[in-house]
C-alpha atoms as a PDB file:
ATOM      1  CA  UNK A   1      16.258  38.317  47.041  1.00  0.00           C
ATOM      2  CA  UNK A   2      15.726  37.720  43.113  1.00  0.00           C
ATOM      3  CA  UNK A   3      12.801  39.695  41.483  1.00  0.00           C
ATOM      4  CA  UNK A   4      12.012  38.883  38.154  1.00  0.00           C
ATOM      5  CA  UNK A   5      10.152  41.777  36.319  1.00  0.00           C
ATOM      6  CA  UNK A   6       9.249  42.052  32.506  1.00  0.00           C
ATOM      7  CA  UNK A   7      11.640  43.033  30.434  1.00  0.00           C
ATOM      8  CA  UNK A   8       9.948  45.998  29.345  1.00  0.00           C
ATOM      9  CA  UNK A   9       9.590  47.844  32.641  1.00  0.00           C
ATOM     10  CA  UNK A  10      10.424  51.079  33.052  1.00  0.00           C
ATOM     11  CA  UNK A  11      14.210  50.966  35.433  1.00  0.00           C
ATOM     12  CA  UNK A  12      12.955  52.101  39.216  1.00  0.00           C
ATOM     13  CA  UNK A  13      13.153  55.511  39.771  1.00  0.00           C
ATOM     14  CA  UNK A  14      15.408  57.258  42.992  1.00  0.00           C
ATOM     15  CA  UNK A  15      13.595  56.875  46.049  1.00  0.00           C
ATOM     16  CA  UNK A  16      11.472  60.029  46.630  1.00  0.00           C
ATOM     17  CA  UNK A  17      10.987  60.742  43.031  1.00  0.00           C
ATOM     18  CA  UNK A  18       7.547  60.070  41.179  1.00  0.00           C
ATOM     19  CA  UNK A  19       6.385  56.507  40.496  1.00  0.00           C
ATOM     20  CA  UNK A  20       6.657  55.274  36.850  1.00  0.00           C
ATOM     21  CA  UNK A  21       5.270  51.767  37.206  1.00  0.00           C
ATOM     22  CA  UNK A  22       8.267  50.002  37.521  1.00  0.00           C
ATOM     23  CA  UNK A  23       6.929  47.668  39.882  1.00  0.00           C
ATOM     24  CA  UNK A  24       9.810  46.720  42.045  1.00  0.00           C
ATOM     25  CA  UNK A  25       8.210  47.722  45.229  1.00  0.00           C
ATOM     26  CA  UNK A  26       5.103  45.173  45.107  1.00  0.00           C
ATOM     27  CA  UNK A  27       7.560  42.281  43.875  1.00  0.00           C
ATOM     28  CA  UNK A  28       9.795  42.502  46.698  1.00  0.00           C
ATOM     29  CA  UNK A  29       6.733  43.433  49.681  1.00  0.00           C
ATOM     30  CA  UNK A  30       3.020  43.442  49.627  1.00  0.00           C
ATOM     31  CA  UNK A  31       1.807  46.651  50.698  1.00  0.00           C
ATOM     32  CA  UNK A  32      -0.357  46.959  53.892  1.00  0.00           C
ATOM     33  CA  UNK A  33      -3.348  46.844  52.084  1.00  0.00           C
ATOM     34  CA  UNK A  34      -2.488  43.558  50.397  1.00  0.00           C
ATOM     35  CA  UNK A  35      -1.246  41.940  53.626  1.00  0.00           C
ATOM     36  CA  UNK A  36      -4.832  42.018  54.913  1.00  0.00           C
ATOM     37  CA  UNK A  37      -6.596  41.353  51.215  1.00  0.00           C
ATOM     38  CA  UNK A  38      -4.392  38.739  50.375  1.00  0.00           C
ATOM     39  CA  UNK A  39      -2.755  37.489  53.878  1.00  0.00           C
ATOM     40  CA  UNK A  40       0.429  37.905  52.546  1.00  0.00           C
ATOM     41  CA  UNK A  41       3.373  40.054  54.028  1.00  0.00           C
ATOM     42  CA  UNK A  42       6.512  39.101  51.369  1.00  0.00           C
ATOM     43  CA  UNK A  43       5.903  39.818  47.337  1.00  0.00           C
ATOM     44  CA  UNK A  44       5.060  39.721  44.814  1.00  0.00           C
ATOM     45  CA  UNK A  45       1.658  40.936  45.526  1.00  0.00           C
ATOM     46  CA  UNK A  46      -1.336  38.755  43.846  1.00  0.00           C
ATOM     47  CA  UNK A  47      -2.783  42.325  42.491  1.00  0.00           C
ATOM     48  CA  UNK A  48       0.320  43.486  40.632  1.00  0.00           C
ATOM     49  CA  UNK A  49      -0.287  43.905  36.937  1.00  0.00           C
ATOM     50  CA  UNK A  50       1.459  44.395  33.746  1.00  0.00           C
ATOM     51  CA  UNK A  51      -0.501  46.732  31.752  1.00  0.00           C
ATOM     52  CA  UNK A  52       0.454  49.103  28.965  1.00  0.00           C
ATOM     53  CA  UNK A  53       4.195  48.703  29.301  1.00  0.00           C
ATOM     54  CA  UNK A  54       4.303  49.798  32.762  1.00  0.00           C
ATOM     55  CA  UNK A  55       3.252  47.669  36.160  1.00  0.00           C
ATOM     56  CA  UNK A  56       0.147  48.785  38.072  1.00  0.00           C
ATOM     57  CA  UNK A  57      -1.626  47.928  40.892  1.00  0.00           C
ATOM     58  CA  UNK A  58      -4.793  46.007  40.393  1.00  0.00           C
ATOM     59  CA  UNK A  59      -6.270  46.571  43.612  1.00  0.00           C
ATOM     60  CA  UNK A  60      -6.447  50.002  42.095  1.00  0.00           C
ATOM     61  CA  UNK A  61      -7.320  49.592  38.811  1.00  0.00           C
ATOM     62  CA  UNK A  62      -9.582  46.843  39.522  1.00  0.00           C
ATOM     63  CA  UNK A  63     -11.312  47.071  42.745  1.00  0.00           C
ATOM     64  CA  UNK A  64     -14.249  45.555  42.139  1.00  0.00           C
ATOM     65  CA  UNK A  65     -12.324  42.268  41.529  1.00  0.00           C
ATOM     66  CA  UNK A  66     -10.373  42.349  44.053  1.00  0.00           C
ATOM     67  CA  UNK A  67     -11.485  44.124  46.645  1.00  0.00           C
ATOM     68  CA  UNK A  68     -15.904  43.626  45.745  1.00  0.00           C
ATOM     69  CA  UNK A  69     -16.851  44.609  49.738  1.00  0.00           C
ATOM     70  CA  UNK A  70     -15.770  47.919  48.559  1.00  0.00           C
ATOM     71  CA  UNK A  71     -18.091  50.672  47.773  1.00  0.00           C
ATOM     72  CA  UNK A  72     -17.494  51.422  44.343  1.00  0.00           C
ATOM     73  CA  UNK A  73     -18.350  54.852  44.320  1.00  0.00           C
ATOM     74  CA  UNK A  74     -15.049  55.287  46.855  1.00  0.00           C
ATOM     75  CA  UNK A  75     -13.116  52.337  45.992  1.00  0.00           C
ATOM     76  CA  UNK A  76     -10.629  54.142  43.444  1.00  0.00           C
ATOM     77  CA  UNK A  77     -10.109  56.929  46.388  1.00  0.00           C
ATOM     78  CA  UNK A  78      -9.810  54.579  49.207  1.00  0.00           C
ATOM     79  CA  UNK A  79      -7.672  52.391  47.609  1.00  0.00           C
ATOM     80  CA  UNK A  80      -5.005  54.933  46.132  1.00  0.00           C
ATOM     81  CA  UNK A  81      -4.574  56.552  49.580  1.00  0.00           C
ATOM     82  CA  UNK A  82      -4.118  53.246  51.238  1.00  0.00           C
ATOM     83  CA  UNK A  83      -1.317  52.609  48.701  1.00  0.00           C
ATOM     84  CA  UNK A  84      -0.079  56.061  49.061  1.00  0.00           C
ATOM     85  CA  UNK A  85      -0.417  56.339  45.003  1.00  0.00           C
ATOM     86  CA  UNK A  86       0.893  59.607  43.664  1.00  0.00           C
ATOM     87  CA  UNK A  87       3.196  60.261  46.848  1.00  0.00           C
ATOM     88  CA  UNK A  88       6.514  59.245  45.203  1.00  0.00           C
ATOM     89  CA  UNK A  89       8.838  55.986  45.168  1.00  0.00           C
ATOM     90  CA  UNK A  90       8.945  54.581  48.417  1.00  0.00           C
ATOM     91  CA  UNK A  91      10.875  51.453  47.396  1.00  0.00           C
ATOM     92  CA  UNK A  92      14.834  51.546  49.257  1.00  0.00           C
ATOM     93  CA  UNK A  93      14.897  48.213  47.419  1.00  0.00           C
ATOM     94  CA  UNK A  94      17.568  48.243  44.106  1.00  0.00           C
ATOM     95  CA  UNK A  95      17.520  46.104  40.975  1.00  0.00           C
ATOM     96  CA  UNK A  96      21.282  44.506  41.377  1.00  0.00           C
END
């Protein structure tokens, strides 16, 4: 499969080790959360942003645009759990 990713991202770190936004993982699959948001099971996911020289997840950053049913007060917790943000690259998928 060929992802294209900006230029400028940051080269995907060794799975395990801590995210740095290089957005491989959401190009190649949409995460469970975006499968039932967006109905879509292959990537790139319709929420995955380029944003100050690293890629982030929109869901996330945005949640009131893309995800408006959920209560903003929790929306930034609920959504970084469901994406498991802050748990490490979970991407077996290499650039090549």
């Amino acid at each position: 499969m060929k992802v294209e990713l900006h230029s400028g991202a940051p080269a995907k770190p060794a799975y395990g080790q801590a995210c740095n936004g290089c957005g491989l993982c959401c190009a190649v699959a949409t995460c469970p959360l975006g499968i039932v948001l967006f109905h879509r099971f292959k990537g790139p996911c319709p929420a995955l942003q380029w944003r100050d020289d690293r890629y982030v997840c929109g869901v996330l950053a945005e949640p009131g645009r893309f995800a408006p049913l959920l209560p903003r007060r929790w929306a930034a917790r609920l959504v970084a759990r469901w994406i498991a943000a802050g748990k490490g690259c979970d991407c077996r998928h290499e650039v090549g």
